[in-house]
Protein backbone atom coordinates (compact mmCIF):
# COMPACT_ATOMS: atom_id res chain seq x y z
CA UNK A 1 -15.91 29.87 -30.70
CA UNK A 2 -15.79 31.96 -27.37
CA UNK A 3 -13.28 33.90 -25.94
CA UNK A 4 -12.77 34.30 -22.01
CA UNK A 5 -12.29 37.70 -20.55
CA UNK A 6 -8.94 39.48 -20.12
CA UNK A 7 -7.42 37.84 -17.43
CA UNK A 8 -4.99 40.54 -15.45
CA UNK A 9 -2.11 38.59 -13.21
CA UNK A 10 0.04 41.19 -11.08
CA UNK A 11 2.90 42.08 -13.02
CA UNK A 12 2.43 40.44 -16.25
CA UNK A 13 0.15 42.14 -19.12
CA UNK A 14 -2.90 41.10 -19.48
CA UNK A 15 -3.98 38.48 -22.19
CA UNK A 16 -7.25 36.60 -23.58
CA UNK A 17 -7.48 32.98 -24.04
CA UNK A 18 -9.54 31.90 -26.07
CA UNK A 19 -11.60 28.63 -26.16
CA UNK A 20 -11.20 26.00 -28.52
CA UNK A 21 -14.07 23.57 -28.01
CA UNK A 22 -17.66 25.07 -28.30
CA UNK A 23 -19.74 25.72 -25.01
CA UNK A 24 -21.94 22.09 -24.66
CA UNK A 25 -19.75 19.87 -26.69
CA UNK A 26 -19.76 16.40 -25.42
CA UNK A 27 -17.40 14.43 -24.05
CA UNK A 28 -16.82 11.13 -26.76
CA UNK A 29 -15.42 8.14 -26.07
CA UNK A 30 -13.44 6.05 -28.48
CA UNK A 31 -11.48 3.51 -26.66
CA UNK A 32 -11.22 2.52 -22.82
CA UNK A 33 -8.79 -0.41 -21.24
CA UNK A 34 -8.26 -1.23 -17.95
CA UNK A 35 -6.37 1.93 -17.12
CA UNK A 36 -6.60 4.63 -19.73
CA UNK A 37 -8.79 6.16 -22.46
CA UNK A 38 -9.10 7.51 -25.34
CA UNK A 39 -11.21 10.67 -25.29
CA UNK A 40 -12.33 13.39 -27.67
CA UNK A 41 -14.14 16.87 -27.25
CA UNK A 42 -14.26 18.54 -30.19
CA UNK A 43 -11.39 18.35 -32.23
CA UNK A 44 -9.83 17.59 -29.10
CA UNK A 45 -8.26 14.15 -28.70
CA UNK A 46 -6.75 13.45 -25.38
CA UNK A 47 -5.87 10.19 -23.16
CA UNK A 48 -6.93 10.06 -19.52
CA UNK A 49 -7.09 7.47 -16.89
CA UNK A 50 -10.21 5.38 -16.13
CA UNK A 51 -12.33 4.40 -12.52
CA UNK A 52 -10.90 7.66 -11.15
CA UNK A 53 -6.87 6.43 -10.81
CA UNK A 54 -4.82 8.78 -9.80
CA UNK A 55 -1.14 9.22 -9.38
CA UNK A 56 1.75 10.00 -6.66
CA UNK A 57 5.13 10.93 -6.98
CA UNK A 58 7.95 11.30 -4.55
CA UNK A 59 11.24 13.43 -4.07
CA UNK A 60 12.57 11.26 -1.47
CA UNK A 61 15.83 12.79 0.29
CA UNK A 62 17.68 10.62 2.64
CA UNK A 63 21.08 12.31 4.33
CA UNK A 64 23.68 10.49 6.02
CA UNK A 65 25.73 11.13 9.27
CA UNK A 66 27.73 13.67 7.84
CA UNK A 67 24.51 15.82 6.70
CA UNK A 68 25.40 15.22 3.07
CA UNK A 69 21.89 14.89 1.27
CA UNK A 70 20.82 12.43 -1.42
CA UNK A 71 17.73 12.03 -3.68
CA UNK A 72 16.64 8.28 -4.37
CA UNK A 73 15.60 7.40 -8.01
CA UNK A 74 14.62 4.77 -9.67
CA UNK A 75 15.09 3.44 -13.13
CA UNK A 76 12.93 0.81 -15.27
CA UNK A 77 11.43 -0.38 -18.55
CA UNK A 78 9.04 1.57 -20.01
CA UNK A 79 7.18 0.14 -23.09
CA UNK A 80 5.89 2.79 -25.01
CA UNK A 81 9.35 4.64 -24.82
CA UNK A 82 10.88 1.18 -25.28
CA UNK A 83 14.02 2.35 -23.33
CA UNK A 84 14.77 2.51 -19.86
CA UNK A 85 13.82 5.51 -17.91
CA UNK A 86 14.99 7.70 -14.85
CA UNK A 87 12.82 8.42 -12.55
CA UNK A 88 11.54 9.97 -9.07
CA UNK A 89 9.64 7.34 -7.26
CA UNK A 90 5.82 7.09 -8.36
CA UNK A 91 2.43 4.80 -8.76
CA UNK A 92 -1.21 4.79 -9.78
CA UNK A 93 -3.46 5.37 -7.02
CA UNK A 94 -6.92 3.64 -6.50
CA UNK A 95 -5.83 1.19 -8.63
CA UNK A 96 -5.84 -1.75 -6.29
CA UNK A 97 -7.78 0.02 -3.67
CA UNK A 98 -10.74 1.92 -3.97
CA UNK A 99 -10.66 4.88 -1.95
CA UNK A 100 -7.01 4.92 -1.02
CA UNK A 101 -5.39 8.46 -0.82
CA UNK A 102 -2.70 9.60 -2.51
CA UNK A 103 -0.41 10.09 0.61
CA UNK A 104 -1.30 6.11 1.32
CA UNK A 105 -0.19 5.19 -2.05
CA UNK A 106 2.71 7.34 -2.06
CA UNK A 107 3.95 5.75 0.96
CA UNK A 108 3.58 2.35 -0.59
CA UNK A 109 5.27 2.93 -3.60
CA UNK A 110 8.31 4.71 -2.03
CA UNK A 111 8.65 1.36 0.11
CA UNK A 112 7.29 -1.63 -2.82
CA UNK A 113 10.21 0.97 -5.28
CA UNK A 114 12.93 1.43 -3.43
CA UNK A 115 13.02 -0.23 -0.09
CA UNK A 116 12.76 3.36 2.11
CA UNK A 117 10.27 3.75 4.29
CA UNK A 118 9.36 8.00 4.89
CA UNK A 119 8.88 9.13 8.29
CA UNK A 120 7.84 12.46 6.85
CA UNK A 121 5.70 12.66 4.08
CA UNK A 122 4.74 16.20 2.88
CA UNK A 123 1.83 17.37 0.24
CA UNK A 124 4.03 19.94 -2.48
CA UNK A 125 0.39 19.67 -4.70
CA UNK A 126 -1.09 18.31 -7.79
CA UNK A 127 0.80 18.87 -10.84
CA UNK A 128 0.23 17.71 -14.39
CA UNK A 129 3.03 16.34 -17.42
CA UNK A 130 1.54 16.93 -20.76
CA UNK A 131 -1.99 18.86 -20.13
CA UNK A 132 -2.36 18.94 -24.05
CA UNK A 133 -2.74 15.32 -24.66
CA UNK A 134 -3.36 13.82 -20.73
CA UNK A 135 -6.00 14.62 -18.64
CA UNK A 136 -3.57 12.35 -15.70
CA UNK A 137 -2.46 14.63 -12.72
CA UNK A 138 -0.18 13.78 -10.23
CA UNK A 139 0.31 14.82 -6.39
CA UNK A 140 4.09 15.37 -5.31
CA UNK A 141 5.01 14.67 -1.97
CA UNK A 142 8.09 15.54 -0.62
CA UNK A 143 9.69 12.30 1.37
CA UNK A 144 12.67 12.48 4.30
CA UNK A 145 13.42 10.94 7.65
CA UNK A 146 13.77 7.22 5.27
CA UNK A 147 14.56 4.57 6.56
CA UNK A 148 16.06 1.32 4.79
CA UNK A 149 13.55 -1.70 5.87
CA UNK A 150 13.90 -3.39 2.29
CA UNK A 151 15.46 -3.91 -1.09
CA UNK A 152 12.91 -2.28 -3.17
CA UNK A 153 13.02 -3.22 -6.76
CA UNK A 154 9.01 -3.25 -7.19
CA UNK A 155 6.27 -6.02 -7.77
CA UNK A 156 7.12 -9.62 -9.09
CA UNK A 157 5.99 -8.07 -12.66
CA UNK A 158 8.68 -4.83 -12.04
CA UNK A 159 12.22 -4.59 -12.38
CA UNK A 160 12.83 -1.89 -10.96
CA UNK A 161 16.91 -0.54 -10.27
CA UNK A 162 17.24 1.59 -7.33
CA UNK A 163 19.66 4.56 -7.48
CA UNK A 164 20.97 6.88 -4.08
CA UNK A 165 22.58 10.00 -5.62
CA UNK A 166 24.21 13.20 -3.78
CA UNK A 167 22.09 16.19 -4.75
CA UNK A 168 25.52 17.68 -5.60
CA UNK A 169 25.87 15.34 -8.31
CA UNK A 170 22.19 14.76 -9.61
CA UNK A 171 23.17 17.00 -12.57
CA UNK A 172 26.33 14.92 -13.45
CA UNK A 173 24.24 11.49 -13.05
CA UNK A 174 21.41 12.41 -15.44
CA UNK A 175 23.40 13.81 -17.92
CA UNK A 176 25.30 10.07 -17.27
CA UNK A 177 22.36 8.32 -17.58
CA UNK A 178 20.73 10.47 -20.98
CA UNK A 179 24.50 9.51 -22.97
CA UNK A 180 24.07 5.82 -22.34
CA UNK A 181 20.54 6.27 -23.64
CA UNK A 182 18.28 6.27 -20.58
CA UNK A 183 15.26 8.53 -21.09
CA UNK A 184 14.32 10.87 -18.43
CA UNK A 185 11.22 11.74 -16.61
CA UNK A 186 10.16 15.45 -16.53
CA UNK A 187 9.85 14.77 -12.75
CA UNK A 188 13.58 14.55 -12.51
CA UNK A 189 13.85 18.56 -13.09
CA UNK A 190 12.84 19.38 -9.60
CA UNK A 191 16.09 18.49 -8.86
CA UNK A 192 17.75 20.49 -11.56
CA UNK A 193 15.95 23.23 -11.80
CA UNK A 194 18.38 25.47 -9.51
CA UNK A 195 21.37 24.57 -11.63
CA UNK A 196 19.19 24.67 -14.78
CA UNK A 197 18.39 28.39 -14.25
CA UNK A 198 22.20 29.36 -13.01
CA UNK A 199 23.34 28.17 -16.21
């Protein structure tokens, strides 16, 4: 086992981290499907996607004449929570098109979701979930100017409900939406985390 030296950040004390696979240990694969698998280094046992998919989220603010400001979410079925699940806008990319970039595939997925189409679509950065048991990172992009050409509601195999809620009540809807047993998405605290530290 090695350990990494001191790393110093500027106003925090320094620490040592230290690793827990050994230098040269292979990468072992026990299980691949058409979108994710099963990997182990080590002792390690983690899940990541396959062919190089990738993923895209979006925090897509519309406002309407009166400059009141709203965040659109979505909410759908989601088997291996088997219970619905709130949401900020998202989809694989490269998974229908090889070589597509995540800002393409963000804009599709904002439009196939929820029926907006962005006329501003800005890069926040890659971002991960659970980096102890998925390899899977994400890019955020940060949506506005929308425009409604659409109902939304996803693919023919998605059933996807489309919510439009004022920032100012984000907090109230999701704690709404958890009580009637809706599960949600660690995505959704970019919207709470203001209030979330206040409290």
């Amino acid at each position: 086992m090695t350990i990494s030296p001191a790393v110093s950040t500027p106003g925090f004390p320094q620490h040592r981290t230290r690793s827990i696979t050994e230098p040269g240990q292979d990468r072992v694969t026990h299980w691949s499907g058409d979108y994710i698998a099963v990997h182990q280094v080590g002792r390690w046992e983690y899940v990541g996607r396959v062919r190089g998919i990738g993923a895209a989220a979006l925090l897509a603010i519309d406002e309407d004449t009166d400059g009141r400001r709203f965040a659109i979410l979505v909410e759908q079925y989601r088997v291996p929570l088997e219970a619905h699940c709130l949401e900020l806008p998202a989809g694989l990319v490269g998974d229908n098109e090889e070589g597509e970039t995540p800002e393409r595939a963000a804009a599709k997925e904002l439009e196939e979701e929820t029926g907006y189409r962005a006329g501003t679509i800005e890069n926040l950065g890659r971002f991960c979930s659970s980096p102890g048991m998925l390899s899977e990172t994400f890019t955020l992009f940060r949506a506005s100017q929308l425009e409604k050409v659409g109902e939304g509601g996803g693919t023919e195999s998605e059933d996807i409900a489309v919510h439009c809620v004022a920032l100012d009540e984000i907090a109230a809807f999701v704690a709404a939406k958890r009580a009637a047993g809706c599960v949600i998405d660690v995505r959704i605290l970019t919207l709470l985390g203001a209030g979330l530290i206040a409290a």
